[in-house]
Every structure is written in structure tokens, then in C-alpha cells.
Protein backbone atom coordinates (compact mmCIF):
# COMPACT_ATOMS: atom_id res chain seq x y z
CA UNK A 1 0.00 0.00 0.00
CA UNK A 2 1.33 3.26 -1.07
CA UNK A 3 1.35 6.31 1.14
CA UNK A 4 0.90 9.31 -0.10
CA UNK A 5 2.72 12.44 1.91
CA UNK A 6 0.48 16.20 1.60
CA UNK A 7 1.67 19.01 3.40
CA UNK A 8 -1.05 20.16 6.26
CA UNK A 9 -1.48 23.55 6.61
CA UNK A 10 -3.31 24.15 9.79
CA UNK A 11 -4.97 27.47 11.07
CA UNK A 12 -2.72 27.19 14.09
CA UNK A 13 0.51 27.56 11.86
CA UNK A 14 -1.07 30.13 9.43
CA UNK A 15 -2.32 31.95 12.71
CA UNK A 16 1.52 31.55 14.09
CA UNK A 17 2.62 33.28 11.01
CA UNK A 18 0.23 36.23 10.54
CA UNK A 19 1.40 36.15 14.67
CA UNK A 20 5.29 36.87 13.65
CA UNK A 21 4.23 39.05 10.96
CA UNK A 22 1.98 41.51 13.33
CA UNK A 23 5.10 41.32 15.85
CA UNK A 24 7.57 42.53 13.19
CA UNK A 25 5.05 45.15 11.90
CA UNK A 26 5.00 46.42 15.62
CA UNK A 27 8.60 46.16 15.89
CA UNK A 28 9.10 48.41 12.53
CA UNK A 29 6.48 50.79 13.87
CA UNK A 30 8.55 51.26 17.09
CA UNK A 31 12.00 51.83 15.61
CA UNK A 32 10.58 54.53 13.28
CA UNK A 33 9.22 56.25 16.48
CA UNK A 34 12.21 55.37 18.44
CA UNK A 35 15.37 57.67 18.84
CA UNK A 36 16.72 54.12 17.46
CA UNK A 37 15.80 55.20 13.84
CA UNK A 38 19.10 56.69 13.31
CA UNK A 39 21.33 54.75 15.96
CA UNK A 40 24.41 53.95 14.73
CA UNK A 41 23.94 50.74 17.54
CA UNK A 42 20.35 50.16 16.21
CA UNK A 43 22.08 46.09 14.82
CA UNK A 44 23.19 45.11 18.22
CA UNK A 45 21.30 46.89 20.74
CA UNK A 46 19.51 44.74 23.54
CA UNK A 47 17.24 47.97 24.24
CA UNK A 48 15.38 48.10 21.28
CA UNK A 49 14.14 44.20 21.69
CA UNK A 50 12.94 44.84 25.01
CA UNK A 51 11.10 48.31 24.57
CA UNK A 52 7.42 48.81 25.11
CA UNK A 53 7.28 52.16 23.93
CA UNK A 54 9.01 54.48 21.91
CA UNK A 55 12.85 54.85 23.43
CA UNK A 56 13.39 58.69 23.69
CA UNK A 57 16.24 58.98 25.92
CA UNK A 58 19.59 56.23 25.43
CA UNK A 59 23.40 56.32 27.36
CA UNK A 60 24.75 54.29 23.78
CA UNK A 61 23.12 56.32 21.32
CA UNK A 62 25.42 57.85 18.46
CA UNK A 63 23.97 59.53 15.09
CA UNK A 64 24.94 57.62 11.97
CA UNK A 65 24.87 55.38 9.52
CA UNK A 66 24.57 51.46 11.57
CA UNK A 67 27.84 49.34 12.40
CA UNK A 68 25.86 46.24 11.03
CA UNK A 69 23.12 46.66 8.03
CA UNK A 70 20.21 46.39 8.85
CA UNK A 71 18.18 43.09 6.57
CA UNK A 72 14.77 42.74 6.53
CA UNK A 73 12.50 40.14 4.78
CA UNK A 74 9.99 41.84 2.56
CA UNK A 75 7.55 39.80 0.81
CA UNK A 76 5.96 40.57 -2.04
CA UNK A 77 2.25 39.45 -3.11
CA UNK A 78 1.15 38.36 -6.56
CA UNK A 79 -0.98 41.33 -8.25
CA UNK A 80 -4.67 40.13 -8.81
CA UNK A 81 -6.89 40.20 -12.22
CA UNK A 82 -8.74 42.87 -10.59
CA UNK A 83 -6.10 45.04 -9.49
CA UNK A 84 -4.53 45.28 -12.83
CA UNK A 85 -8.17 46.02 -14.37
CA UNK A 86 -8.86 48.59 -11.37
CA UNK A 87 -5.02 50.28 -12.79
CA UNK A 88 -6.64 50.73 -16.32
CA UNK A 89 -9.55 52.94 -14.73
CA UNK A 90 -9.12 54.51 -11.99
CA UNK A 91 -12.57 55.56 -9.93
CA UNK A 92 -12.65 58.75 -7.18
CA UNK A 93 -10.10 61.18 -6.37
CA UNK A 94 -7.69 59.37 -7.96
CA UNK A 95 -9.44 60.57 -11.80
CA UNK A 96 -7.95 63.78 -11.11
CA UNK A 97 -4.57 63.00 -8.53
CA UNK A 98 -1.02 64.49 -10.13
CA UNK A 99 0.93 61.42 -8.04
CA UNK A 100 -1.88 58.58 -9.90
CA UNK A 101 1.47 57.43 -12.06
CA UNK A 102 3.67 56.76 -9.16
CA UNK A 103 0.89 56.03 -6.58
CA UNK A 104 1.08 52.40 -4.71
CA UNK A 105 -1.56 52.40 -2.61
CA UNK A 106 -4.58 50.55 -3.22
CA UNK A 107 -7.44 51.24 -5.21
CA UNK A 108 -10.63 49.47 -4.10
CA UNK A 109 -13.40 49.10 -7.41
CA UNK A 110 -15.35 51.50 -5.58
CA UNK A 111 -13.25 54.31 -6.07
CA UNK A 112 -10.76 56.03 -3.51
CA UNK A 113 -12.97 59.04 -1.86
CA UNK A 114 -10.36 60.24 1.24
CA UNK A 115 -6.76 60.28 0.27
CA UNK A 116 -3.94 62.21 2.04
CA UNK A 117 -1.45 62.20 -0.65
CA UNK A 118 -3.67 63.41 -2.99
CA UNK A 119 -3.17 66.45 -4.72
């Protein structure tokens, strides 16, 4: 009898992952607000790790480029059918926006009606 061997995704592991994701978002989120954003330590510092807020005030904080760069994963999803239809005409504010050609951000069907980078 042959067995056959599938791969089990199970909520728990996707719910793991969109769990490490949040945590690196939040992570992100605090180094931009953190005096850490232009630490020369910012590679090897224990304080940033531990932080629950914004750090503000730090005894090992230099200006400057990092000792160590900085590598983060970024991951990249697939563009949808409807995305690249939604790209062909645009709906709302964005009709009329002088940034539409470099814009990124996303454009639901039903048209984009509050924008603040729209101009």
C-alpha cells in the first residue's frame, strides 16, 4: 500500500505566522518612532528588543549610519486580475490626482474618496 505524503497547513501555523508578521510590523512601527531610527547601535542593541514604547532617551546612542546593516525580509504578493483592471480605470479622487502614475496604494473598485497624498 502506497502512502501518499500532503503538506497540512493548519490554522494554528497560518495563525503563528500572521502572529510573527503583526510582531515585526509592531517592531518596525517602534524603531521609526524610536530615537533608534538613526542609531548607529540600532544592529546590536539589547534595548530596542525589550522596549514597550518608543525609546526617547539612550546612554549608547550615536547619530549615523549602523555598524551592522540592517536586513529585513519583505515579501511581495502576486498582483490580482482585478487590481490590474482597477489600474486601467481609476474611480474617485484618484481621476484627477497628479501622483496617480507613481501612486502604490490601493485602489478598491469603488473608487478612492479620502486620500492624504492626494493632490
Amino acid at each position: 500500500m502506497a502512502s501518499k505524503k500532503f503538506k497540512a497547513t493548519s490554522i494554528a501555523d497560518r495563525s503563528v505566522e500572521d502572529e510573527r508578521e503583526r510582531a515585526q510590523w509592531q517592531m518596525e512601527q517602534l524603531l521609526q518612532a524610536s530615537l533608534c531610527a538613526n542609531c548607529r547601535h540600532v544592529g546590536d542593541c539589547a534595548f530596542l528588543s525589550k522596549a514597550c514604547g518608543p525609546i526617547q532617551n539612550c546612554e549608547i546612542y550615536e547619530c549615523g549610519l549602523p555598524e551592522k546593516p540592517r536586513l529585513v525580509v519583505v515579501k511581495k504578493a502576486c498582483a490580482r486580475v482585478e487590481e490590474a483592471e482597477n489600474k486601467a480605470a481609476p474611480v474617485g479622487l484618484c481621476i484627477t490626482c497628479e501622483n496617480l502614475r507613481g501612486c502604490n496604494l490601493p485602489k478598491p473598485a469603488g473608487g478612492v474618496w479620502m486620500c492624504e497624498e492626494y493632490c
